[in-house]
C-alpha atoms as a PDB file:
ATOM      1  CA  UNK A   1    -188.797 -42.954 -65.955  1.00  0.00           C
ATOM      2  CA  UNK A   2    -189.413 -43.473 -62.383  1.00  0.00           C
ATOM      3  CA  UNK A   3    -192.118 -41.318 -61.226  1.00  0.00           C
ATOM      4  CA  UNK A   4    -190.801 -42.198 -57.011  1.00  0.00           C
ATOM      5  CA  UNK A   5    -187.807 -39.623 -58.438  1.00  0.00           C
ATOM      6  CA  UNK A   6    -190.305 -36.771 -59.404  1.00  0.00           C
ATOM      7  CA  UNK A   7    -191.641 -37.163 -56.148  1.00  0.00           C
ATOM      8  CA  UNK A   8    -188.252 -36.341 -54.614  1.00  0.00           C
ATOM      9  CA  UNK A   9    -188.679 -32.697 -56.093  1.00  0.00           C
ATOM     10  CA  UNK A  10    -191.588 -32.482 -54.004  1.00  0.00           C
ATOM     11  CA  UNK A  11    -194.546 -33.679 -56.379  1.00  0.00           C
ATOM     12  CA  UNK A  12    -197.083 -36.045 -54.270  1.00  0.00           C
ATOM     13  CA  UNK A  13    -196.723 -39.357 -55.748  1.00  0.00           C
ATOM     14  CA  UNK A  14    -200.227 -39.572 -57.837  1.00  0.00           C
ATOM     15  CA  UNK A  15    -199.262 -36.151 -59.373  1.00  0.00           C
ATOM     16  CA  UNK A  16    -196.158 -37.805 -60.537  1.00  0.00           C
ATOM     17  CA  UNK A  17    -197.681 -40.335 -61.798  1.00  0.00           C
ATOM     18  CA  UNK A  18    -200.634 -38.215 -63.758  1.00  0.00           C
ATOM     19  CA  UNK A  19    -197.885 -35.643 -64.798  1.00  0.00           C
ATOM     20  CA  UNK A  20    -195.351 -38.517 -66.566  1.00  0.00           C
ATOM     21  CA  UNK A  21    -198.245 -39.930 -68.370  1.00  0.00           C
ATOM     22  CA  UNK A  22    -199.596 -36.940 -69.820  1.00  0.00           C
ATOM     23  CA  UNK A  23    -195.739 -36.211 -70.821  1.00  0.00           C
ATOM     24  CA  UNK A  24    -195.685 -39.411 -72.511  1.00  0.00           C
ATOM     25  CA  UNK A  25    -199.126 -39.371 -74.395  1.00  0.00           C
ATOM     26  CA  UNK A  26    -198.340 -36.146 -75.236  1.00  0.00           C
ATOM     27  CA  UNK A  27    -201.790 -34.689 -74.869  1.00  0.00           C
ATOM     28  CA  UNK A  28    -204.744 -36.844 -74.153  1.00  0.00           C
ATOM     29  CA  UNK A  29    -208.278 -36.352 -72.305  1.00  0.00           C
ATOM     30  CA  UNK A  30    -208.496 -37.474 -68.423  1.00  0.00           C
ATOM     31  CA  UNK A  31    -209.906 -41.133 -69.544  1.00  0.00           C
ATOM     32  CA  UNK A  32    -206.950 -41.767 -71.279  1.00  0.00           C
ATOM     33  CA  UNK A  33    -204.186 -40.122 -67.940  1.00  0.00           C
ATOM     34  CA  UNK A  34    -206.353 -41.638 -65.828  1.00  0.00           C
ATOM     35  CA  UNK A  35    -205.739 -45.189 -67.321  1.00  0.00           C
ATOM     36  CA  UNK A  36    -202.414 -44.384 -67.859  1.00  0.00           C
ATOM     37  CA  UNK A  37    -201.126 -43.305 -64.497  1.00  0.00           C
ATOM     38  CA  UNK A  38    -203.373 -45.644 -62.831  1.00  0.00           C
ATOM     39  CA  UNK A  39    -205.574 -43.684 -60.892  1.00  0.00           C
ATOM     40  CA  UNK A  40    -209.469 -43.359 -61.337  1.00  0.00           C
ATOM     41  CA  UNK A  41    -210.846 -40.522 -63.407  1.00  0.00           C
ATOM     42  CA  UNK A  42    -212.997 -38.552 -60.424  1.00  0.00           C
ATOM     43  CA  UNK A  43    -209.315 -38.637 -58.945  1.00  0.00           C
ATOM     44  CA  UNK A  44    -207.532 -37.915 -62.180  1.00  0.00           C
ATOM     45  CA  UNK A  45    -209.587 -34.798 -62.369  1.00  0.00           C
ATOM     46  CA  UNK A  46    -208.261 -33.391 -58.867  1.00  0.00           C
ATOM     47  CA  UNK A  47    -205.005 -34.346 -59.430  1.00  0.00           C
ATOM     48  CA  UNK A  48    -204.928 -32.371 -63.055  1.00  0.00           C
ATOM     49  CA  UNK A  49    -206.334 -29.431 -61.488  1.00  0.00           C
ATOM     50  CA  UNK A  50    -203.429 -29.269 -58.947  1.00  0.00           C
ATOM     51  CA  UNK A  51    -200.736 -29.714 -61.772  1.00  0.00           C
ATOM     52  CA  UNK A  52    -202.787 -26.923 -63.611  1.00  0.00           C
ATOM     53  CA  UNK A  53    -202.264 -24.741 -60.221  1.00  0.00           C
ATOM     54  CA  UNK A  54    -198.527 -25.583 -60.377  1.00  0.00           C
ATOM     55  CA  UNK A  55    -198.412 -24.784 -64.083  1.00  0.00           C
ATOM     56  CA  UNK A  56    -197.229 -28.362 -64.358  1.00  0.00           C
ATOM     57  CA  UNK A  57    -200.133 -28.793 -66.912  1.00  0.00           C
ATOM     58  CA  UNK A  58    -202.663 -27.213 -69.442  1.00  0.00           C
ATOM     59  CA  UNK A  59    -205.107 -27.841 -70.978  1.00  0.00           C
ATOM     60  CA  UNK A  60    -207.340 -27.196 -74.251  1.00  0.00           C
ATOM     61  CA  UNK A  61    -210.471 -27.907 -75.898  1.00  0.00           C
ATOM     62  CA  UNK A  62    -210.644 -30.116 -78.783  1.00  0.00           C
ATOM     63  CA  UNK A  63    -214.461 -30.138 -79.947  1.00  0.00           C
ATOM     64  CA  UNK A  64    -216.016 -30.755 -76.929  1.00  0.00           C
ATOM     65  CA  UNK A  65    -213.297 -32.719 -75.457  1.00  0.00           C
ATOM     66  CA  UNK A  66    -210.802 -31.463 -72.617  1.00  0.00           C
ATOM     67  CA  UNK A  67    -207.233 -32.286 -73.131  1.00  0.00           C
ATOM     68  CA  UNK A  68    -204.524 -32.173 -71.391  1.00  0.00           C
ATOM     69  CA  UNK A  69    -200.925 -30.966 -72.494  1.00  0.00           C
ATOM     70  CA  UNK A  70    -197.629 -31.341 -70.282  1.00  0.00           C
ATOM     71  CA  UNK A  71    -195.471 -28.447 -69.752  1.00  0.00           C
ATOM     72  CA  UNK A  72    -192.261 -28.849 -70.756  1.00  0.00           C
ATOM     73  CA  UNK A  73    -189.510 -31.001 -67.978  1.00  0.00           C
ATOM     74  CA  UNK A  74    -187.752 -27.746 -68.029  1.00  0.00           C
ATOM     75  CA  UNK A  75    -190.580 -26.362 -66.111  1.00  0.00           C
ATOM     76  CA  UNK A  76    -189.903 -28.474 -63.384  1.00  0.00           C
ATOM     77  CA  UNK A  77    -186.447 -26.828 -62.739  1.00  0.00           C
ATOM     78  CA  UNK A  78    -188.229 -23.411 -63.486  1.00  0.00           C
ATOM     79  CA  UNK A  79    -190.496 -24.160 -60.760  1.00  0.00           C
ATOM     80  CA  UNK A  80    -187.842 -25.520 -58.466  1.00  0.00           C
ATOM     81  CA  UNK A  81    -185.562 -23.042 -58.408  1.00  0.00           C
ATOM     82  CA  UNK A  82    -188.060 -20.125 -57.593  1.00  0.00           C
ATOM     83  CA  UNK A  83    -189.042 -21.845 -54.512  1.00  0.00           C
ATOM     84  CA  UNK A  84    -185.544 -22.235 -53.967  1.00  0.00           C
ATOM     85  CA  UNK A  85    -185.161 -18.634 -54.726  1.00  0.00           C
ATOM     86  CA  UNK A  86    -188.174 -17.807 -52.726  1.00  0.00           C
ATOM     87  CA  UNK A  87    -186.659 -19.940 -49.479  1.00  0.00           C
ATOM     88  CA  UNK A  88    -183.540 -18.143 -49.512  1.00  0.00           C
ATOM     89  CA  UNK A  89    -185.423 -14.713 -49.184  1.00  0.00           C
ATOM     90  CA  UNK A  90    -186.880 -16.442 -46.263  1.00  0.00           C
ATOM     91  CA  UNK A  91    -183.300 -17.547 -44.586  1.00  0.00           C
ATOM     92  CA  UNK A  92    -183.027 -14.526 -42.623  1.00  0.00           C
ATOM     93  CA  UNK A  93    -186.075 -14.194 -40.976  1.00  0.00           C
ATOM     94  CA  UNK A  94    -185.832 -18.026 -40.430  1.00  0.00           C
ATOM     95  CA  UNK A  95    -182.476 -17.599 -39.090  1.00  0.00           C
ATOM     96  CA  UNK A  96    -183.529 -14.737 -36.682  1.00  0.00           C
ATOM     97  CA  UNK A  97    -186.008 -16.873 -34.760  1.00  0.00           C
ATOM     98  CA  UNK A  98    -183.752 -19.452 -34.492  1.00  0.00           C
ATOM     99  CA  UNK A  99    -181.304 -17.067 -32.797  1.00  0.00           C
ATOM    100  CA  UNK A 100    -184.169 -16.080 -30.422  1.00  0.00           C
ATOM    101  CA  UNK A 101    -184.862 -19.211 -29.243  1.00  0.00           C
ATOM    102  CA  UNK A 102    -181.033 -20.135 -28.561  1.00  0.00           C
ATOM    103  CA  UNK A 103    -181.216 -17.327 -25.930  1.00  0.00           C
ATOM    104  CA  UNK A 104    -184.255 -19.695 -24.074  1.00  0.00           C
ATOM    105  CA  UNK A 105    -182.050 -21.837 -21.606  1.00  0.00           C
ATOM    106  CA  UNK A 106    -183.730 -25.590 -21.399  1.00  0.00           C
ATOM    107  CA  UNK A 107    -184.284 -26.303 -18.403  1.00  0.00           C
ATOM    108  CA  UNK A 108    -185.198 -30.043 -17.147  1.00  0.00           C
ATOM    109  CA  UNK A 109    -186.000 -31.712 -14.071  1.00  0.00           C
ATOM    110  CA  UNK A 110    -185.027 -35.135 -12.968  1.00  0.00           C
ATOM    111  CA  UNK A 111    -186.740 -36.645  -9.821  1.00  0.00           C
ATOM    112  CA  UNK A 112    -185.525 -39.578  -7.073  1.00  0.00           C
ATOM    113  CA  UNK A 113    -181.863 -41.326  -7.192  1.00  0.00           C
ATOM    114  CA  UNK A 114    -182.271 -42.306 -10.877  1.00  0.00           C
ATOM    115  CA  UNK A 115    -182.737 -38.765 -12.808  1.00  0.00           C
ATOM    116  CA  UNK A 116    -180.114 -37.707  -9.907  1.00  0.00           C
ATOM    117  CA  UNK A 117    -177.493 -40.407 -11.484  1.00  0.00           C
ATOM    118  CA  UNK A 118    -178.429 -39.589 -14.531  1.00  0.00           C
ATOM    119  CA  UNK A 119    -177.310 -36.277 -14.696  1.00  0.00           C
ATOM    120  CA  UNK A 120    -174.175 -37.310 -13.130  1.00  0.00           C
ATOM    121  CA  UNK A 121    -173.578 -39.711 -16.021  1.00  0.00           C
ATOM    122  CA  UNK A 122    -174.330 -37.147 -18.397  1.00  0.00           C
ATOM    123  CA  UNK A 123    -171.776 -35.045 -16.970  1.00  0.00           C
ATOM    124  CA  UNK A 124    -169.330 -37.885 -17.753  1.00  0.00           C
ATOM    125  CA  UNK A 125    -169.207 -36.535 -21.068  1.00  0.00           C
ATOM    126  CA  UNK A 126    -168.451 -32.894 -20.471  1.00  0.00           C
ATOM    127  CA  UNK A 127    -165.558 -31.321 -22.725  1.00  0.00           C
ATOM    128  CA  UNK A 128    -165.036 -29.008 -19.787  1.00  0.00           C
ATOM    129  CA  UNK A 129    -163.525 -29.436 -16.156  1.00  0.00           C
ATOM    130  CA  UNK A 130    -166.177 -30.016 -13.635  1.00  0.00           C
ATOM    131  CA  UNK A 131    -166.603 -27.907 -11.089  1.00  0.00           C
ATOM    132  CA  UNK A 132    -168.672 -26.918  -8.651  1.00  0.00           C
ATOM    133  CA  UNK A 133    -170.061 -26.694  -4.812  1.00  0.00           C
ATOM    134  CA  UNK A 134    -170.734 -30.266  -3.330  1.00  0.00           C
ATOM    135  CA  UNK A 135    -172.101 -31.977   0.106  1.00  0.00           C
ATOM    136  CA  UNK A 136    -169.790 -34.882  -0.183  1.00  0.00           C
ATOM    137  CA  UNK A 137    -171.226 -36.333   3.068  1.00  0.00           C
ATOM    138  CA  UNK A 138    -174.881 -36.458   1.828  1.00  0.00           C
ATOM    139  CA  UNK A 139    -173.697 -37.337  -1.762  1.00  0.00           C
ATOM    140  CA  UNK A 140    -171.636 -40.672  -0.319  1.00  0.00           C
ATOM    141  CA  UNK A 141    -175.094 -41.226   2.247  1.00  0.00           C
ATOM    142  CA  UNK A 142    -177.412 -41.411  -0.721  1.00  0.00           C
ATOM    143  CA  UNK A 143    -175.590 -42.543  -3.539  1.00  0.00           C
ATOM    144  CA  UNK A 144    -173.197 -44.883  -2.324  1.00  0.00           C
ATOM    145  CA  UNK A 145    -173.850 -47.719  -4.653  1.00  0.00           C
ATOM    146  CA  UNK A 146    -173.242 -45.515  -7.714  1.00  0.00           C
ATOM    147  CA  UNK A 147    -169.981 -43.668  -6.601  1.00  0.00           C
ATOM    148  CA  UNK A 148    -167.617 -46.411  -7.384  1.00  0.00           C
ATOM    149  CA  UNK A 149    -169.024 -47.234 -11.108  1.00  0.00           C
ATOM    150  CA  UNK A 150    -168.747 -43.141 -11.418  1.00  0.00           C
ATOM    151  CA  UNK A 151    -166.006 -42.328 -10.271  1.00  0.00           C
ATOM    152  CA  UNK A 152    -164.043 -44.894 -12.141  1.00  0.00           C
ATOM    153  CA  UNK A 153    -165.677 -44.181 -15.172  1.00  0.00           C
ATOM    154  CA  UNK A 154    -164.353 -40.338 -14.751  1.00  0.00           C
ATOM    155  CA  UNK A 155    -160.709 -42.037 -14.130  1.00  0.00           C
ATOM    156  CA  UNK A 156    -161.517 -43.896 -17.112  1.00  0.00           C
ATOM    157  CA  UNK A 157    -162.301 -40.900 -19.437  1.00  0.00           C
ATOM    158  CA  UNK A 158    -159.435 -38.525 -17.748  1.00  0.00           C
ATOM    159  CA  UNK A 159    -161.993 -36.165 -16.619  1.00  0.00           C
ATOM    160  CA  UNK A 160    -161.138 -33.575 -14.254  1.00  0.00           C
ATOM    161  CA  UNK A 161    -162.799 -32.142 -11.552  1.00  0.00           C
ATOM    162  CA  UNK A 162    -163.149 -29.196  -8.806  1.00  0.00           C
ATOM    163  CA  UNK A 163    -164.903 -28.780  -6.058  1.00  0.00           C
ATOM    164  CA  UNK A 164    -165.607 -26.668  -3.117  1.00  0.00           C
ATOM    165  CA  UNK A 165    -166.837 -29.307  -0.075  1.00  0.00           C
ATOM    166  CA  UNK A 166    -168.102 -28.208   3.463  1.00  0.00           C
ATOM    167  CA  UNK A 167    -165.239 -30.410   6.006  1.00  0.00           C
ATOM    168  CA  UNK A 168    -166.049 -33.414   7.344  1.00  0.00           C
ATOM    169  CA  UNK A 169    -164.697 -36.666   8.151  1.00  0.00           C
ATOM    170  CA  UNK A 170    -166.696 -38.198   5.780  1.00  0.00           C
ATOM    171  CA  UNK A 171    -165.587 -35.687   3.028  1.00  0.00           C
ATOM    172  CA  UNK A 172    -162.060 -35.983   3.873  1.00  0.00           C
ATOM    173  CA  UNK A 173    -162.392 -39.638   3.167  1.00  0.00           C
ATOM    174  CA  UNK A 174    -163.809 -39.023  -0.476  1.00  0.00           C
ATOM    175  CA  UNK A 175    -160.866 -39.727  -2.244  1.00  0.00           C
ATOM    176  CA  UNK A 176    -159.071 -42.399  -0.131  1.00  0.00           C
ATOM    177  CA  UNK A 177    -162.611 -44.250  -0.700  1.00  0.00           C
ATOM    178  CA  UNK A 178    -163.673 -43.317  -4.417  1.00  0.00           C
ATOM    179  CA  UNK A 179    -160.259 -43.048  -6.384  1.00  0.00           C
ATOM    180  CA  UNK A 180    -157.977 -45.607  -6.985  1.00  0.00           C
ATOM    181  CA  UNK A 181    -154.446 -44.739  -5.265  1.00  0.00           C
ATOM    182  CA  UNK A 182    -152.715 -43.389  -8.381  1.00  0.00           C
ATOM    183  CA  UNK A 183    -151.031 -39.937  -9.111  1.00  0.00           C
ATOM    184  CA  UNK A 184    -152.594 -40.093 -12.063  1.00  0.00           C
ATOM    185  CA  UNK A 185    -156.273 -40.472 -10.688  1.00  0.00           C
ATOM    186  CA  UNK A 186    -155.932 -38.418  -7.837  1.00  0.00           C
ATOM    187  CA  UNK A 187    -154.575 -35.973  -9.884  1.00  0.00           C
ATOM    188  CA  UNK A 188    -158.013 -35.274 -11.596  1.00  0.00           C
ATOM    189  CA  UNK A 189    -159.472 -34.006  -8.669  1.00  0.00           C
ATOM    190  CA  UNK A 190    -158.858 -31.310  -6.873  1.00  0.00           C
ATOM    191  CA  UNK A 191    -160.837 -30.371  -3.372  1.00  0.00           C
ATOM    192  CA  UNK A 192    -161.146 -27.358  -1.199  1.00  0.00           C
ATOM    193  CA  UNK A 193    -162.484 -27.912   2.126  1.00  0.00           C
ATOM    194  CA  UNK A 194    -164.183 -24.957   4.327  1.00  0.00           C
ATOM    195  CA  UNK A 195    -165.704 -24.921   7.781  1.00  0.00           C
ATOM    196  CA  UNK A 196    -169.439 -26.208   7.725  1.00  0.00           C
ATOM    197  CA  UNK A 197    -170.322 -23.872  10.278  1.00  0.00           C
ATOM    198  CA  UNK A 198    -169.645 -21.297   7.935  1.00  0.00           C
ATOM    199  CA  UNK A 199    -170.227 -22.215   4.644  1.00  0.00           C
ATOM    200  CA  UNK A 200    -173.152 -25.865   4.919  1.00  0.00           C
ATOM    201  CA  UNK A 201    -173.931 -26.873   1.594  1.00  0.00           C
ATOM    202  CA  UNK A 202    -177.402 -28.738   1.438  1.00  0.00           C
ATOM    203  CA  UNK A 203    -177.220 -28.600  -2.948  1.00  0.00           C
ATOM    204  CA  UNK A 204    -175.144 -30.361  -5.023  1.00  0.00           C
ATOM    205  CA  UNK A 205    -174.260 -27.092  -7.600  1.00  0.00           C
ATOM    206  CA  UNK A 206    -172.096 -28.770 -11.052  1.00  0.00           C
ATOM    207  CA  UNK A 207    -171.024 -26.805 -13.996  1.00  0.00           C
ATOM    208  CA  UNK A 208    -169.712 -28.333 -17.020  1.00  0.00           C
ATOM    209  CA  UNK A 209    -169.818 -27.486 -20.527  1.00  0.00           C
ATOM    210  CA  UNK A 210    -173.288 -25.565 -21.469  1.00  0.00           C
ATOM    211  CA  UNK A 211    -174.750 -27.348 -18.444  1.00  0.00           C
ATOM    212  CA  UNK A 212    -175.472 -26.034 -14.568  1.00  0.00           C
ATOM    213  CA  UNK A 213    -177.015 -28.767 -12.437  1.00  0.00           C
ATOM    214  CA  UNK A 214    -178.501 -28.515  -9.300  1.00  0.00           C
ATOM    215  CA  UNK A 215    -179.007 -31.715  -7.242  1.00  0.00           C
ATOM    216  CA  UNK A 216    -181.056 -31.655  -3.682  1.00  0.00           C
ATOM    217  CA  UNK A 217    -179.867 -34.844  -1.746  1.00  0.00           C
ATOM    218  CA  UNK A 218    -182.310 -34.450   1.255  1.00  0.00           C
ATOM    219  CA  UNK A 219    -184.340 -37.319   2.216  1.00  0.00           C
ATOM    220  CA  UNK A 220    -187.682 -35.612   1.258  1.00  0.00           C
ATOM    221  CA  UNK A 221    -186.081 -33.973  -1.802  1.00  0.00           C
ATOM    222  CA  UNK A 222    -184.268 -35.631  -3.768  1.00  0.00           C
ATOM    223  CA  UNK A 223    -184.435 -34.375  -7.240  1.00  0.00           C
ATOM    224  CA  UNK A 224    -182.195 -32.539  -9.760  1.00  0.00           C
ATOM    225  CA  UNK A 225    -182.852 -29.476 -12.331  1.00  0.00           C
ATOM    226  CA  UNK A 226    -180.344 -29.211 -15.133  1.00  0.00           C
ATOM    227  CA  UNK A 227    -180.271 -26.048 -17.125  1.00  0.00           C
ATOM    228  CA  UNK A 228    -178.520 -25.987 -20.642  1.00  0.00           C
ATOM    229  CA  UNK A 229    -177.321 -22.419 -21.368  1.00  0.00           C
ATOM    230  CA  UNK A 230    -173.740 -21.108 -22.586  1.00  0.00           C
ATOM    231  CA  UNK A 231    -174.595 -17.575 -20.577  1.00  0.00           C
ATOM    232  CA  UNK A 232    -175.621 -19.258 -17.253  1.00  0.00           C
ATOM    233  CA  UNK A 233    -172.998 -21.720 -17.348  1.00  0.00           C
ATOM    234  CA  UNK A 234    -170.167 -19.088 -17.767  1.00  0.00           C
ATOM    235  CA  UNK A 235    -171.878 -16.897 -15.191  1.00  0.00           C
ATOM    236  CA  UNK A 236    -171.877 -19.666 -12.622  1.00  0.00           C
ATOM    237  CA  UNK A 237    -167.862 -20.625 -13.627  1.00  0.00           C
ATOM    238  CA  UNK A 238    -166.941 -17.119 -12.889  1.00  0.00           C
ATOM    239  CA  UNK A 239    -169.292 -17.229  -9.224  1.00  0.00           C
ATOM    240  CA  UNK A 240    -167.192 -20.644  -9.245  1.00  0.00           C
ATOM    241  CA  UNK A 241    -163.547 -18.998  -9.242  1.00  0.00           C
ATOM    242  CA  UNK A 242    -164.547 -16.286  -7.583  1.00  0.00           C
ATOM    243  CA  UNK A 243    -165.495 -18.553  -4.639  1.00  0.00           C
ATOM    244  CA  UNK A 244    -162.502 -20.508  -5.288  1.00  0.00           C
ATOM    245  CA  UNK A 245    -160.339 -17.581  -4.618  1.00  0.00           C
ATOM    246  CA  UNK A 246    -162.131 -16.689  -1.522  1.00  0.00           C
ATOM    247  CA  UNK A 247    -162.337 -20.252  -0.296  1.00  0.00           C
ATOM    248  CA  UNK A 248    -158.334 -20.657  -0.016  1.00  0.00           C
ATOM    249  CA  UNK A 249    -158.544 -18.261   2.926  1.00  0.00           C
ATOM    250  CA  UNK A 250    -160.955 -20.534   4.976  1.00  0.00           C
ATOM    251  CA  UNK A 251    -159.485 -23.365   3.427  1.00  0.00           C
ATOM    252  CA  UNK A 252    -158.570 -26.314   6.447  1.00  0.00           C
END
């Protein structure tokens, strides 16, 4: 037998080894398991004591000689199912600090024009509709060289988005600039434009999926902070539509 498959039950490899080969002699001192599973008798010693532990292995005196007697291979399933057993007691509790942790939002932060992108690619696979409050004129200033690879990848992918934008020329533009002129591209975006006297977004805020990101597009701060929770993300959606709602009436 192969001894690399009792060490798939969780035996270390030498005490698969020294547990076969007593099996096979069928009782014998250490010299003789030693030589047989290949190990060195101070070793062999150590490795029979642990077997002993795991009742793998006994032992008996013959004279004034120690030998060694394998349990029966049944054991081995004996043995294996009560720490199965005993891990299924232990489910629950497992289980409950798992659920704890799920509550703990991740949060991460990505710094300059590259973590920025990158969360803006990772939103490129969102299951959800985008949405969110955006500062098209600062996000065309600073990432100008990305927009076109993005924003045909989200054409690409059918991915939908809404957004909230303070007015400006520049923002008005978006569109015309970024999308290719095609109902069924334009279609996946939808903007709302309010005064920026009133309402001057600095932030880039983006929901999507489990996901809010925040993205600061300011010359001496330009970093993001993504935070991956089901609770803040629906929280922020609802802030989202709410706004929506409200927007319409300042809507130009």
């Amino acid at each position: 037998m192969d001894y690399t498959s009792l060490s798939e039950l969780g035996l270390p490899l030498k005490e698969a080894k020294v547990y076969l080969a007593v099996l096979e002699l069928g009782g014998a001192p250490v010299r003789e398991v030693a030589k047989k599973a290949g190990v060195d008798r101070v070793n062999c010693y150590h490795l029979l004591d642990n077997l002993t532990e795991k009742q793998l292995v006994s032992c008996q005196m013959e004279g004034r000689t120690k030998t060694y007697l394998a349990a029966p291979p049944e054991t081995l399933v004996t043995l294996y199912e009560e720490k199965l057993q005993t891990a299924k007691k232990l489910l629950p509790e497992l289980l409950s600090i798992t659920n704890n942790l799920a509550f703990k939002p991740t949060i991460q932060y990505h710094e300059g024009i590259e973590g920025i992108t990158k969360i803006l690619e990772r939103a490129l696979s969102a299951q959800s509709e985008i949405i969110g409050f955006t500062h098209l004129e600062a996000l065309v200033e600073r990432l100008s060289d990305f927009l076109p690879h993005y924003t045909r990848a989200k054409v690409k992918l059918n991915s939908k988005t809404r957004l909230i934008a303070s007015d400006s020329p520049t923002a008005r533009r978006f569109v015309e600039t970024f999308y290719p002129n095609t109902p069924e591209a334009r279609a996946l975006i939808s903007l709302l434009f309010i005064p920026p006297e009133h309402f001057a977004f600095e932030n880039e805020v983006i929901v999507f999926d489990k996901t809010v990101a925040i993205i600061s597009l300011t010359e001496n701060e330009l970093l993001g902070v993504t935070i991956e929770s089901s609770i803040f993300a629906r929280t922020m959606s609802r802030i989202f539509e709410l706004s929506w709602l409200g927007a319409e009436r300042f809507a130009a």
